[in-house]
Protein backbone atom coordinates (compact mmCIF):
# COMPACT_ATOMS: atom_id res chain seq x y z
CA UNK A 1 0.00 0.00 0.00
CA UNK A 2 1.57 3.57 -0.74
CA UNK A 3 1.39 6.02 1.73
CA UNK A 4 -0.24 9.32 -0.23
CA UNK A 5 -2.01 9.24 -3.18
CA UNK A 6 -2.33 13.07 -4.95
CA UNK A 7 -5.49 13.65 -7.50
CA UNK A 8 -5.14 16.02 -9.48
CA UNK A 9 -1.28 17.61 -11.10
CA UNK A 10 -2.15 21.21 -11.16
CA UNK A 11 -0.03 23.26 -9.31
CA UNK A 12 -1.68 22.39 -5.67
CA UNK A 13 -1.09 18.88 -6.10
CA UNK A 14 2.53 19.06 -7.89
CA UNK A 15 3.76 21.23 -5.09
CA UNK A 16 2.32 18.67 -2.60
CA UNK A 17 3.57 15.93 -4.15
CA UNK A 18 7.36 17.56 -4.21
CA UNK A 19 7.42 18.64 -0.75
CA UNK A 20 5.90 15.38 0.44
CA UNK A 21 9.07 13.88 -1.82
CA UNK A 22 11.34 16.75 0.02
CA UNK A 23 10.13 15.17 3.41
CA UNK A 24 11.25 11.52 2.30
CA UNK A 25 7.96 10.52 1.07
CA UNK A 26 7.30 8.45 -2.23
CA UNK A 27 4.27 9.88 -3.37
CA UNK A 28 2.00 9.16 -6.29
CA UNK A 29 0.36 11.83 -8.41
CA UNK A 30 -2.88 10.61 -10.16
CA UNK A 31 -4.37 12.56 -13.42
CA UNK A 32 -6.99 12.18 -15.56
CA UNK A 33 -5.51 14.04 -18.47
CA UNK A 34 -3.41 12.46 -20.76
CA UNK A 35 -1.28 15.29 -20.90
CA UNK A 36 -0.36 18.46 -19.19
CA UNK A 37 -2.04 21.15 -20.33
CA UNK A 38 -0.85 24.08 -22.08
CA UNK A 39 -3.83 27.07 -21.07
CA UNK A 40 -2.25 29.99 -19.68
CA UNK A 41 -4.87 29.85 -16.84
CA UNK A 42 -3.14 31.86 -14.36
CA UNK A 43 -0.48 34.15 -15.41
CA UNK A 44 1.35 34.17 -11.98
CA UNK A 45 1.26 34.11 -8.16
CA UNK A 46 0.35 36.80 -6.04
CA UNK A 47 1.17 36.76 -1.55
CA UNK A 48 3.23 34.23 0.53
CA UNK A 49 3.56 32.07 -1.48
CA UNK A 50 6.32 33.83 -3.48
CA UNK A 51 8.48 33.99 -0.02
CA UNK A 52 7.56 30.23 0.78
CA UNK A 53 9.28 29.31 -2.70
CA UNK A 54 12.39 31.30 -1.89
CA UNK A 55 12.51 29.43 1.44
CA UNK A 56 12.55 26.24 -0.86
CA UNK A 57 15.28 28.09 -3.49
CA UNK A 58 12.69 28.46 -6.71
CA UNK A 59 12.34 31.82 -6.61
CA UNK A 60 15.23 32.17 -8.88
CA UNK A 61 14.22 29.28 -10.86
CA UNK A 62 10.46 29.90 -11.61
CA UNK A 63 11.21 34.23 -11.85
CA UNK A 64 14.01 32.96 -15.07
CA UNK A 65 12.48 34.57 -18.04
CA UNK A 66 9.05 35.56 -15.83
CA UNK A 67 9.81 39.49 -16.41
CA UNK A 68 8.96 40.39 -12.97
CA UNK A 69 9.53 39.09 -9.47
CA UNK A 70 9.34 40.93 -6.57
CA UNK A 71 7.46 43.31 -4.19
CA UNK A 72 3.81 44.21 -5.84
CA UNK A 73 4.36 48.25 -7.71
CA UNK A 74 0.14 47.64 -7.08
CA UNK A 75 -2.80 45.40 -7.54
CA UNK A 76 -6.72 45.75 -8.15
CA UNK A 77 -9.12 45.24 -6.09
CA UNK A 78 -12.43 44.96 -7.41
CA UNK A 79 -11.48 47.29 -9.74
CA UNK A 80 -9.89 49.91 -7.67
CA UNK A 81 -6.07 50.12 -7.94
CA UNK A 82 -3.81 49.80 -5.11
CA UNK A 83 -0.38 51.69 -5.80
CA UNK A 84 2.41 50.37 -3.44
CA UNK A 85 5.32 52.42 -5.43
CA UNK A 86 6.54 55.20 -2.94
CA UNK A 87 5.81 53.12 0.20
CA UNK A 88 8.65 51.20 2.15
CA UNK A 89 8.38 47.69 2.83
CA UNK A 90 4.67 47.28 1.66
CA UNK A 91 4.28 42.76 2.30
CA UNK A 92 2.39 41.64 -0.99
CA UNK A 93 5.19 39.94 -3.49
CA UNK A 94 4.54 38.80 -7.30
CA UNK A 95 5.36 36.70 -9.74
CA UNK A 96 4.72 36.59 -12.93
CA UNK A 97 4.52 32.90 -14.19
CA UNK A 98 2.32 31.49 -16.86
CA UNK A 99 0.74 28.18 -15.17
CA UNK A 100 1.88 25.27 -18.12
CA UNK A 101 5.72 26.50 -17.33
CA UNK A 102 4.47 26.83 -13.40
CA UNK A 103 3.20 22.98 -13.30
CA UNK A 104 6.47 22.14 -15.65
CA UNK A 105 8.79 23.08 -13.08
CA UNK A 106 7.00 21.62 -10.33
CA UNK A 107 6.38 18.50 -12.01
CA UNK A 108 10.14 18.61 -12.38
CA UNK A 109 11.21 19.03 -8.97
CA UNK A 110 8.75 16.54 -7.58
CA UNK A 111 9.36 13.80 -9.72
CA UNK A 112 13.25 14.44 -8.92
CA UNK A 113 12.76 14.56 -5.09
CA UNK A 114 10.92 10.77 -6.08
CA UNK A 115 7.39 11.68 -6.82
CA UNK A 116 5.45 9.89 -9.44
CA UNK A 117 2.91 11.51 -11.75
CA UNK A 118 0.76 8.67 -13.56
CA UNK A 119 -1.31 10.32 -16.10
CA UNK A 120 -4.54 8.82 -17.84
CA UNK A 121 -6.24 7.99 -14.58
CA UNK A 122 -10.08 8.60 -13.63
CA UNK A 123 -11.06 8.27 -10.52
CA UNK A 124 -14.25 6.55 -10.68
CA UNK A 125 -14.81 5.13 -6.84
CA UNK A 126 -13.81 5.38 -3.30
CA UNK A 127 -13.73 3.74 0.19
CA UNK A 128 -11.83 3.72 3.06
CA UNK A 129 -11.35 1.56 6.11
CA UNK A 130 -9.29 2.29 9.27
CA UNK A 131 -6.16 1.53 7.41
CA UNK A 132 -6.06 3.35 4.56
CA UNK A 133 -8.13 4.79 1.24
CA UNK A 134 -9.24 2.46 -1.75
CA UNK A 135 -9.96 4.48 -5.36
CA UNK A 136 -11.70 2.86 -8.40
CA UNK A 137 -9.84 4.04 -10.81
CA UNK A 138 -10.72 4.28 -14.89
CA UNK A 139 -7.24 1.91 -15.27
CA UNK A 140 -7.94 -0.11 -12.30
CA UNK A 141 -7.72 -0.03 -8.73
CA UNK A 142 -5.24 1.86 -6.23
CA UNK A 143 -4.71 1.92 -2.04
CA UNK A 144 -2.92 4.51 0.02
CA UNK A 145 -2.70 4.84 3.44
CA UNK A 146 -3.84 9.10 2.86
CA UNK A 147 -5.58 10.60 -0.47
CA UNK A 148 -5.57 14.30 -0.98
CA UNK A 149 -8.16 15.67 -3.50
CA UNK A 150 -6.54 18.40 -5.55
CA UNK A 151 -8.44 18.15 -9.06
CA UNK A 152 -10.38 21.77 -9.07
CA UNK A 153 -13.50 22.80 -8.45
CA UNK A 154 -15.48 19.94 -9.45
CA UNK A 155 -13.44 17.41 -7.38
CA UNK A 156 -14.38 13.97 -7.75
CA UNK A 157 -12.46 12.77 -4.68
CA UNK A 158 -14.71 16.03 -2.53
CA UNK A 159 -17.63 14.50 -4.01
CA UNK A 160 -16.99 10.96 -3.04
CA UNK A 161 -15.85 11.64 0.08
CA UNK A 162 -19.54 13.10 1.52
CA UNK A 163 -18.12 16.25 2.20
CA UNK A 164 -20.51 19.47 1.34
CA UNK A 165 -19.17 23.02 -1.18
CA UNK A 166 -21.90 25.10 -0.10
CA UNK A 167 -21.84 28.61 -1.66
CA UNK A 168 -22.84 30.31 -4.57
CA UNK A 169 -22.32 31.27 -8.81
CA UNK A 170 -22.61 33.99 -10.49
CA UNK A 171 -24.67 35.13 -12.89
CA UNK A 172 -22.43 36.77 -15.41
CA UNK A 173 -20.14 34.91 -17.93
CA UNK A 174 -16.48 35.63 -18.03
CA UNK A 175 -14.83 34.63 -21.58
CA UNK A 176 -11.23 35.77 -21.39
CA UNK A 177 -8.66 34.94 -24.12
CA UNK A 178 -5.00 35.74 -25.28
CA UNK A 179 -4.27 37.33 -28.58
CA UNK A 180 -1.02 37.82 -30.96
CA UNK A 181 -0.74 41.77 -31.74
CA UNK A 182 2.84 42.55 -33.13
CA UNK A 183 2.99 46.28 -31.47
CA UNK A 184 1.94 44.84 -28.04
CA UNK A 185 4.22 45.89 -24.95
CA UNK A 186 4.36 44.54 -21.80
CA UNK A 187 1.55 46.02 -19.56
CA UNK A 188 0.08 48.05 -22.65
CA UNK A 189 -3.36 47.69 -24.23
CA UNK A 190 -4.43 48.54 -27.87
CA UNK A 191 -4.89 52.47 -28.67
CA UNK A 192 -8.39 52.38 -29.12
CA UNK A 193 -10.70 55.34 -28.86
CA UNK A 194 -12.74 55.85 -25.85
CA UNK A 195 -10.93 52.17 -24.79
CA UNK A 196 -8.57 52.44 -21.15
CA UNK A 197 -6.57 49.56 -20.07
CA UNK A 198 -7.97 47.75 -17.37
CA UNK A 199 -11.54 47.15 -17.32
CA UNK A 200 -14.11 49.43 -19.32
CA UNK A 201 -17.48 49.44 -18.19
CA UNK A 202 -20.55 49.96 -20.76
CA UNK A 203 -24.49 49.51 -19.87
CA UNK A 204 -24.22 45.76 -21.50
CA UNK A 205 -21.06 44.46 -19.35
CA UNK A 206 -17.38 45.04 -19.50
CA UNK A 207 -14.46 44.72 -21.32
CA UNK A 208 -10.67 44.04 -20.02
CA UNK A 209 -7.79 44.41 -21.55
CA UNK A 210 -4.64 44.37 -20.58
CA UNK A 211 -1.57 42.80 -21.36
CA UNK A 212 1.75 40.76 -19.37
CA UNK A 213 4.26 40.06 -21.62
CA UNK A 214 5.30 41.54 -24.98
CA UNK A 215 3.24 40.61 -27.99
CA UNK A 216 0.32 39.00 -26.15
CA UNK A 217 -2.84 41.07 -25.33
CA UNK A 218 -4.89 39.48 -22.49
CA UNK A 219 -8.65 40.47 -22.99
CA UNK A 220 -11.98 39.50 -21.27
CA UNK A 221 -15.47 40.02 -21.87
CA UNK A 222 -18.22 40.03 -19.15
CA UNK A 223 -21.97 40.13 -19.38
CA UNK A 224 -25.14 38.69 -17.81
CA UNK A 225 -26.05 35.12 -19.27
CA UNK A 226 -24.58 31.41 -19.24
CA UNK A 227 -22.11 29.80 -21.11
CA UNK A 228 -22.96 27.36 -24.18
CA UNK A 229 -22.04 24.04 -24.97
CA UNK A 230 -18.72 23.28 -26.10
CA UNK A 231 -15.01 25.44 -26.19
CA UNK A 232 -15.24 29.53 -26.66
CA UNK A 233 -15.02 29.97 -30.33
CA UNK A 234 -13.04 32.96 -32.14
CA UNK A 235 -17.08 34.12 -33.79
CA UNK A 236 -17.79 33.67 -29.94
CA UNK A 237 -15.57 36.06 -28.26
CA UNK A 238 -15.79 38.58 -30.97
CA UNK A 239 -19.86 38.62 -30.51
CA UNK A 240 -19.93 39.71 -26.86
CA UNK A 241 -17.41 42.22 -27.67
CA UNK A 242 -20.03 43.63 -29.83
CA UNK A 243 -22.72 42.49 -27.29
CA UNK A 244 -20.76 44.48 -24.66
CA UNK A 245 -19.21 47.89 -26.53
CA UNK A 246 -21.39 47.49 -29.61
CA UNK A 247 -18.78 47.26 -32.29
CA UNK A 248 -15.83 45.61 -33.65
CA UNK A 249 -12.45 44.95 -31.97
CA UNK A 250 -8.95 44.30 -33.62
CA UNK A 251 -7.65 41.73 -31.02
CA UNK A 252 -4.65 40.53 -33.06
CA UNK A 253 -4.73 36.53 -33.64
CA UNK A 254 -6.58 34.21 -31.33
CA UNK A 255 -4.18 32.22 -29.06
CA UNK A 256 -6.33 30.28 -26.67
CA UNK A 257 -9.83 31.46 -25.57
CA UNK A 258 -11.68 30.01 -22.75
CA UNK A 259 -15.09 30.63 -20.83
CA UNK A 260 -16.05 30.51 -16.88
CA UNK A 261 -18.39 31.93 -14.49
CA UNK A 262 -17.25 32.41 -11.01
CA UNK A 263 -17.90 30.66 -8.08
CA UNK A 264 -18.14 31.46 -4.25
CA UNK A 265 -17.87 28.29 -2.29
CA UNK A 266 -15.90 27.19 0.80
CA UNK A 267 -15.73 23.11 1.83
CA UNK A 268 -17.94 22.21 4.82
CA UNK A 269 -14.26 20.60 6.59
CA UNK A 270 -11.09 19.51 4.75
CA UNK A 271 -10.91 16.21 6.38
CA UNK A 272 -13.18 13.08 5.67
CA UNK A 273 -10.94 10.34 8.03
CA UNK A 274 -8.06 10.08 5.68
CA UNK A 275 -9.00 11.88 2.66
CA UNK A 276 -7.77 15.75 2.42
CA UNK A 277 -8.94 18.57 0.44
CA UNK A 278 -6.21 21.33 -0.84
CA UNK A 279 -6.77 24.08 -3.69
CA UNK A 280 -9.78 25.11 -5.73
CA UNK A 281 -11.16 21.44 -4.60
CA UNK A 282 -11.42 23.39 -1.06
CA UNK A 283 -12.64 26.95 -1.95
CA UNK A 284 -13.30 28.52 -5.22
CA UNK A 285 -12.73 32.39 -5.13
CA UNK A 286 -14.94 35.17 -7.36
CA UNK A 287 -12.14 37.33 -7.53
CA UNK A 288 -8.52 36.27 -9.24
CA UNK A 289 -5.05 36.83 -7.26
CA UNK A 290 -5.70 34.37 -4.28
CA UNK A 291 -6.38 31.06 -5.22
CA UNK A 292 -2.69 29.82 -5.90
CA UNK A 293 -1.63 31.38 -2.94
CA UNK A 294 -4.16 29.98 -0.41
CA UNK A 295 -3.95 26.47 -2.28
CA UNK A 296 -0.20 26.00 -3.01
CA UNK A 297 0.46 27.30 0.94
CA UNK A 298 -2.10 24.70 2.01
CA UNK A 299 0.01 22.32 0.53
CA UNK A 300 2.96 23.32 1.85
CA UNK A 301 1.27 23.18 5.72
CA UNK A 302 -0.64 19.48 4.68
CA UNK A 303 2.79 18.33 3.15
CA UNK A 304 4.95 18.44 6.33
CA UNK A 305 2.55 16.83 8.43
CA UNK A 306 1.51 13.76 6.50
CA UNK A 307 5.00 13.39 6.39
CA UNK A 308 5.75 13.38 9.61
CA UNK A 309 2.85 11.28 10.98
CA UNK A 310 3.87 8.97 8.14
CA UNK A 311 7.10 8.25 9.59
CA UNK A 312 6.35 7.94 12.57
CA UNK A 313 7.79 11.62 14.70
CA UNK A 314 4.70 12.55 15.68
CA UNK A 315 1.03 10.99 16.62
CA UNK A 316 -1.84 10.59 13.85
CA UNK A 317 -3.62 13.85 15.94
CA UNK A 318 -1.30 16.59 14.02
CA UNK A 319 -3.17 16.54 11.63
CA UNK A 320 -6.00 17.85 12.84
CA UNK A 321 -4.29 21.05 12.34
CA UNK A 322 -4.19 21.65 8.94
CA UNK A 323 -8.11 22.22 8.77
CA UNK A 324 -7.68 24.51 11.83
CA UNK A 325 -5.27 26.16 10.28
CA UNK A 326 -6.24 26.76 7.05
CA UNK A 327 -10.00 26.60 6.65
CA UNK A 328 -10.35 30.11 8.59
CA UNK A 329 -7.42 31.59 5.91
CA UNK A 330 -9.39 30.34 3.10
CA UNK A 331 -12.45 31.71 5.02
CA UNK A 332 -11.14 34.99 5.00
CA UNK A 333 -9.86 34.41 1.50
CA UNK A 334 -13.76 33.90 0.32
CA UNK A 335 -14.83 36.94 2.11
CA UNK A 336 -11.93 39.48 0.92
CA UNK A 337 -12.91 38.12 -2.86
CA UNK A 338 -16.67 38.48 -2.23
CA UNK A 339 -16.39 42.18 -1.35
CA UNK A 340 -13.80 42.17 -4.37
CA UNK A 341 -16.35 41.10 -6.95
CA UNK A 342 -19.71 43.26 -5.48
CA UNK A 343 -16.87 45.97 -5.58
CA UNK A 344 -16.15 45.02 -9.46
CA UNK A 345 -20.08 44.65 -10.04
CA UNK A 346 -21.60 47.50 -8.64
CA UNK A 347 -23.25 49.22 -11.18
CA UNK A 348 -24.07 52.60 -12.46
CA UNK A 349 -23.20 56.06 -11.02
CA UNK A 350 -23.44 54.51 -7.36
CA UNK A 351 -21.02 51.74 -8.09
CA UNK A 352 -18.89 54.69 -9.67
CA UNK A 353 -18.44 56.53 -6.66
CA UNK A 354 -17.94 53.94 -4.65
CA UNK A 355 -14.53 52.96 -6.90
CA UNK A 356 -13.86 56.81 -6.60
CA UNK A 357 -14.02 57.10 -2.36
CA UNK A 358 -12.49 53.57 -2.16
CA UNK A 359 -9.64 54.37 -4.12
CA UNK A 360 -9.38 57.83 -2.73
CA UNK A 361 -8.94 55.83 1.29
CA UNK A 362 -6.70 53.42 -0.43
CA UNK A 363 -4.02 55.79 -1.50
CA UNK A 364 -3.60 56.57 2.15
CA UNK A 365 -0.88 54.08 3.60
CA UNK A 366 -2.52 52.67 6.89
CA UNK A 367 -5.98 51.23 4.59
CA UNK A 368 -2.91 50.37 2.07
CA UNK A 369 -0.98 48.23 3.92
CA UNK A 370 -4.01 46.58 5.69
CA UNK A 371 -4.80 45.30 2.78
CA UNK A 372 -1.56 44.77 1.01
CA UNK A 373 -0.87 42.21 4.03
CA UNK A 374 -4.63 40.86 3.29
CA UNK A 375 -4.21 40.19 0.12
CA UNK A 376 -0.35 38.52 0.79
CA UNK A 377 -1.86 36.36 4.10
CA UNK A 378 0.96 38.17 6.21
CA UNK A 379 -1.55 38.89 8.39
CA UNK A 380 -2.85 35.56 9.14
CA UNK A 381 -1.68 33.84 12.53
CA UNK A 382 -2.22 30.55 13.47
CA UNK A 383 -3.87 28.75 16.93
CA UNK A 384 -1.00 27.68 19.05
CA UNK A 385 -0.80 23.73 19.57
CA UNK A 386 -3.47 22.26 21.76
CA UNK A 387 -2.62 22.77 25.51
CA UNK A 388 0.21 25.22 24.53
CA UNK A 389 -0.23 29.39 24.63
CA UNK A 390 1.27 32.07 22.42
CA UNK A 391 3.05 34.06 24.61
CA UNK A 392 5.06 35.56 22.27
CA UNK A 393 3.70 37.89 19.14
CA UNK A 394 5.71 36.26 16.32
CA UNK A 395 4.68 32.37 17.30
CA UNK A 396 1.96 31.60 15.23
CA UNK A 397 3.36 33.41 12.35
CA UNK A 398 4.98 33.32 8.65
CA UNK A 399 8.39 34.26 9.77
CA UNK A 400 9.82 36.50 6.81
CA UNK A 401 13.21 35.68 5.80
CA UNK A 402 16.10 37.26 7.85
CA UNK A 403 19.63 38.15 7.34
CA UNK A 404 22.17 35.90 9.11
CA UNK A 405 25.53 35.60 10.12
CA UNK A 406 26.61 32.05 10.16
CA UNK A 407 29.61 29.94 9.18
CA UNK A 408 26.97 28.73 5.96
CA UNK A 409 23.61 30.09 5.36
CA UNK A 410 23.65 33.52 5.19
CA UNK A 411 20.06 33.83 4.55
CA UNK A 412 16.77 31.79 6.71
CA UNK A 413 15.54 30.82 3.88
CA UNK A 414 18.77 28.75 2.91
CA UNK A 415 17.97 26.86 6.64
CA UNK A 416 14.59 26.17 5.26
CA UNK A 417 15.56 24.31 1.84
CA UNK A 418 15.64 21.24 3.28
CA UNK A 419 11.39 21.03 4.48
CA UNK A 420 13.04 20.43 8.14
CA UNK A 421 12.32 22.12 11.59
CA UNK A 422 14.57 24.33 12.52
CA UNK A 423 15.48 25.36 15.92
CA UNK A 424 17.31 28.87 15.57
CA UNK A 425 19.45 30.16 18.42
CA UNK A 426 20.03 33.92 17.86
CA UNK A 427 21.60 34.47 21.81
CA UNK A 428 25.10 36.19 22.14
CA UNK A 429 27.40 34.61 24.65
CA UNK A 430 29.60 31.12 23.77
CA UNK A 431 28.29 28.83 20.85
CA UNK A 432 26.64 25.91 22.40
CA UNK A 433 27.55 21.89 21.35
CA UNK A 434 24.40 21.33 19.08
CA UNK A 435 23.89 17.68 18.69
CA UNK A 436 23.80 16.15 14.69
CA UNK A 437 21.03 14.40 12.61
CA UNK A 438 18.25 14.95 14.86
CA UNK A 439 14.86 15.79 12.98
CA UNK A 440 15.21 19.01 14.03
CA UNK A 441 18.15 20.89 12.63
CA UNK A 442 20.04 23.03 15.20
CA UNK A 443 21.01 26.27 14.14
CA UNK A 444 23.52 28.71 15.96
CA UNK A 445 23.73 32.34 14.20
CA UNK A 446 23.70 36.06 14.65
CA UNK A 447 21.24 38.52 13.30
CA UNK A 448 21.75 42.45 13.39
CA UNK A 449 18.13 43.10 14.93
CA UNK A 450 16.77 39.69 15.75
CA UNK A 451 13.27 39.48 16.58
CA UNK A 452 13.71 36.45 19.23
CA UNK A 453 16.54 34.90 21.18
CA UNK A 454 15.61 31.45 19.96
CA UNK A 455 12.91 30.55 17.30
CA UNK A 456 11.19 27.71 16.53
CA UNK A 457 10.15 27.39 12.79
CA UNK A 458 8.13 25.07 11.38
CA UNK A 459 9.36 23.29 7.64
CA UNK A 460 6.24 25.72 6.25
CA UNK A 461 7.85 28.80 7.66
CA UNK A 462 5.57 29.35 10.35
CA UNK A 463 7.00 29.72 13.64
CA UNK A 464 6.03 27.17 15.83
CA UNK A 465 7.59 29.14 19.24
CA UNK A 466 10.00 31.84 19.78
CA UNK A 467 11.10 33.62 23.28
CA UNK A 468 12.01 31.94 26.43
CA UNK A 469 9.78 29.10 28.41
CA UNK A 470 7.81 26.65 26.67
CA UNK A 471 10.28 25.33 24.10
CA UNK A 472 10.16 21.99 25.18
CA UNK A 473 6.27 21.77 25.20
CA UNK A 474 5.81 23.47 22.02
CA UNK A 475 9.20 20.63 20.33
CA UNK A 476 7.32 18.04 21.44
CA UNK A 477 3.95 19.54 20.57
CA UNK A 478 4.58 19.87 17.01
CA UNK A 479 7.62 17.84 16.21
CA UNK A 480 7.31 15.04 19.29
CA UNK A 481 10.80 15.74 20.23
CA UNK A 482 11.24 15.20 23.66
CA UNK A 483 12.05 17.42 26.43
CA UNK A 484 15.47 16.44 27.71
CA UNK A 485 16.62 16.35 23.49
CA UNK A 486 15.78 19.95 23.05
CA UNK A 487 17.13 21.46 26.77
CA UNK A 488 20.22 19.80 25.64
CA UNK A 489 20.42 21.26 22.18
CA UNK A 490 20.67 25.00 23.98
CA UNK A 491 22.57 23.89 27.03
């Protein structure tokens, strides 16, 4: 029997499966496509997310070519632009990444770290017993000891396991598309009269456009109505442009066109016994710019624990935490979009100045960096371990990444590459003997302005303790070390 079984290689379930692998893991990575495929549906990633992948050293990697990586010069919401330029140290970082080169590198690294990614495979069926998970699959039949459901918003795995997606859909349809046009620069839309980049509003709906890389204009049509049968045609797209501004546009040459309508929905619990729920098969957003982040960082917080229940440091009841943990962020997530799209929606000359005072109390920097961190997830901070408090402000967490002095790393996120614990002693006074090997790694180092004498971070970044008392309670809380192992590693 394997241990985890993935559903679904989009980029939740690809970054699962290769920090599962980073952990020691062998997982398996089922998909019901015969091939990757090559729709540009998200064109980047937007909030933690970005740090959590330096902490793993892919930053470098997945920015190569990107154009852009780096703190967020602004962002939309619901249609009213946030401006960060001019303002020091504002938290939300981007990325620009199309998603078939996103899931290409991931798929990459996984199946390097030992992952396998078996394409061509339906599930059909599913049961579970106290030992593990059974799935029917369209090839045959498959057992894990875990299964995590990461194939979208119409999960089969959510579906078979019982558990509800209460919410609701809209009732506009958004058909977006990318198009060749020769004179096209980055961040630049067509010169067309009485046309803005960005979205244009008319009485019938409204038209984006926009562009993020040279050559390739990004536009999107919205209106009232429901999708038709079948793929988003060329005759399509150009008809609710003329629905929508009543006349003609020269796009430039179809690339790929596609057609959605947005979703608000939030899964009743993420846990059915051992089957998991990460990504879209979770939540589905209305607005765009959070649903990589809150799915590939659930995977990242799911990853670590599996793995370490799996081999056996720390009881089955860890991972109860990951739908404490992260159900409220997506929560929040679903309510921050919400207010996005009626935002985006509003119509008329109401709607109108509503954009205009919004965006008027956004260019001031305390509503600005409220919800620059909301949008990034800096802001969220997890429940401390079950019998354990928080008595210091950083425990609970994302700890950004901090500028050491060592005799290696010079960097935390080089101590994080590894998925590991690490226990990071920032005291002056002699260097302790650290012991070797242990599953949590033992780090002595200096920092100009540290923001605890010792930290405890967790292999997703969040900080599992920092200060004085409690260290041994919170080692053996989260990473079953015992007592006298971690009193002796600061002696």
């Amino acid at each position: 029997m394997d241990d985890v079984m993935i559903v679904g290689a989009g980029p939740v379930g690809l970054m699962l499966a290769g920090e599962l692998a980073l952990a020691g893991l062998r997982p398996i990575v089922l998909d019901k496509r015969p091939e990757p495929s090559e729709l540009p549906k998200a064109n980047g990633l937007a909030g933690q997310i970005v740090e959590l992948l330096g902490h793993r050293g892919l930053l470098g990697l997945l920015a190569e070519g990107s154009g852009f990586a780096g703190p967020a010069p602004g962002f939309p919401f619901g249609q009213v632009p946030l401006r960060f330029a001019g303002h020091d140290d504002m938290p939300l970082r981007l990325l620009l990444i199309q998603q078939p080169r996103l899931e290409r590198l991931l798929t990459e690294r996984a199946a390097r770290l030992g992952a396998e990614i078996r394409r061509g495979h339906e599930v059909r069926g599913l049961a579970q017993d106290e030992e593990g998970v059974t799935l029917e699959l369209s090839t045959g039949r498959a057992r894990a000891r875990y299964v995590v459901g990461c194939d979208g918003g119409h999960s089969t795995v959510r579906a078979l396991a019982g558990i509800g997606f209460p919410g609701t859909t809209d009732d506009e349809v958004l058909r977006l598309g990318h198009f060749a046009r020769d004179e096209q620069g980055p961040f630049q839309a067509p010169r067309v009269e009485g046309l803005e980049p960005g979205w244009n509003r008319t009485p019938a709906g409204r038209l984006l456009l926009t562009s993020l890389r040279p050559g390739v204009l990004i536009a999107g049509v919205r209106e009232r109505g429901t999708l038709p049968g079948g793929p988003v045609t060329p005759d399509d797209f150009r008809a609710a442009v003329r629905r929508v501004i009543g006349r003609d546009l020269p796009l430039g040459e179809p690339i790929w066109l596609s057609g959605t309508v947005a979703q608000a929905r939030l899964a009743d619990r993420y846990r059915a016994g051992r089957v998991f729920l990460a990504g879209d098969a979770a939540h589905l957003f209305p607005a765009g710019g959070s649903a990589l982040n809150v799915g590939l960082t659930e995977a990242a917080n799911l990853a670590w624990k599996l793995a370490a229940v799996l081999l056996g440091r720390v009881p089955a009841g860890l991972l109860d935490t990951y739908e404490e943990e992260r159900r409220p962020v997506a929560a929040r997530a679903l309510a921050q979009t919400r207010a996005q799209a009626a935002l985006e929606r509003a119509p008329g000359e109401d709607g109108e100045a509503l954009r205009a005072l919004l965006a008027e109390l956004f260019a001031d920097e305390q509503p600005l960096r409220r919800l620059a961190a909301l949008l990034h997830g800096s802001d969220t901070r997890y429940p401390p371990a079950r019998g354990l408090e928080h008595p210091h402000p950083l425990a609970g967490r994302f700890l950004p990444d901090l500028p050491l002095s060592t005799a290696g790393e010079q960097r935390l996120s080089g101590l994080l590459r590894a998925g590991r614990p690490v226990l990071l002693d920032l005291r002056d006074g002699p260097a302790p003997a650290l012991p070797e090997g242990g599953w949590i790694d033992v780090v002595r180092a200096r920092c100009a302005e540290p923001p605890a004498d010792v930290l405890l971070v967790r292999p997703d970044g969040y900080v599992a303790w920092a200060g004085t008392g409690g260290l041994a309670e919170a080692a053996r809380a989260w990473f079953g070390a015992g007592p006298a192992a971690v009193r002796a590693s600061l002696a």
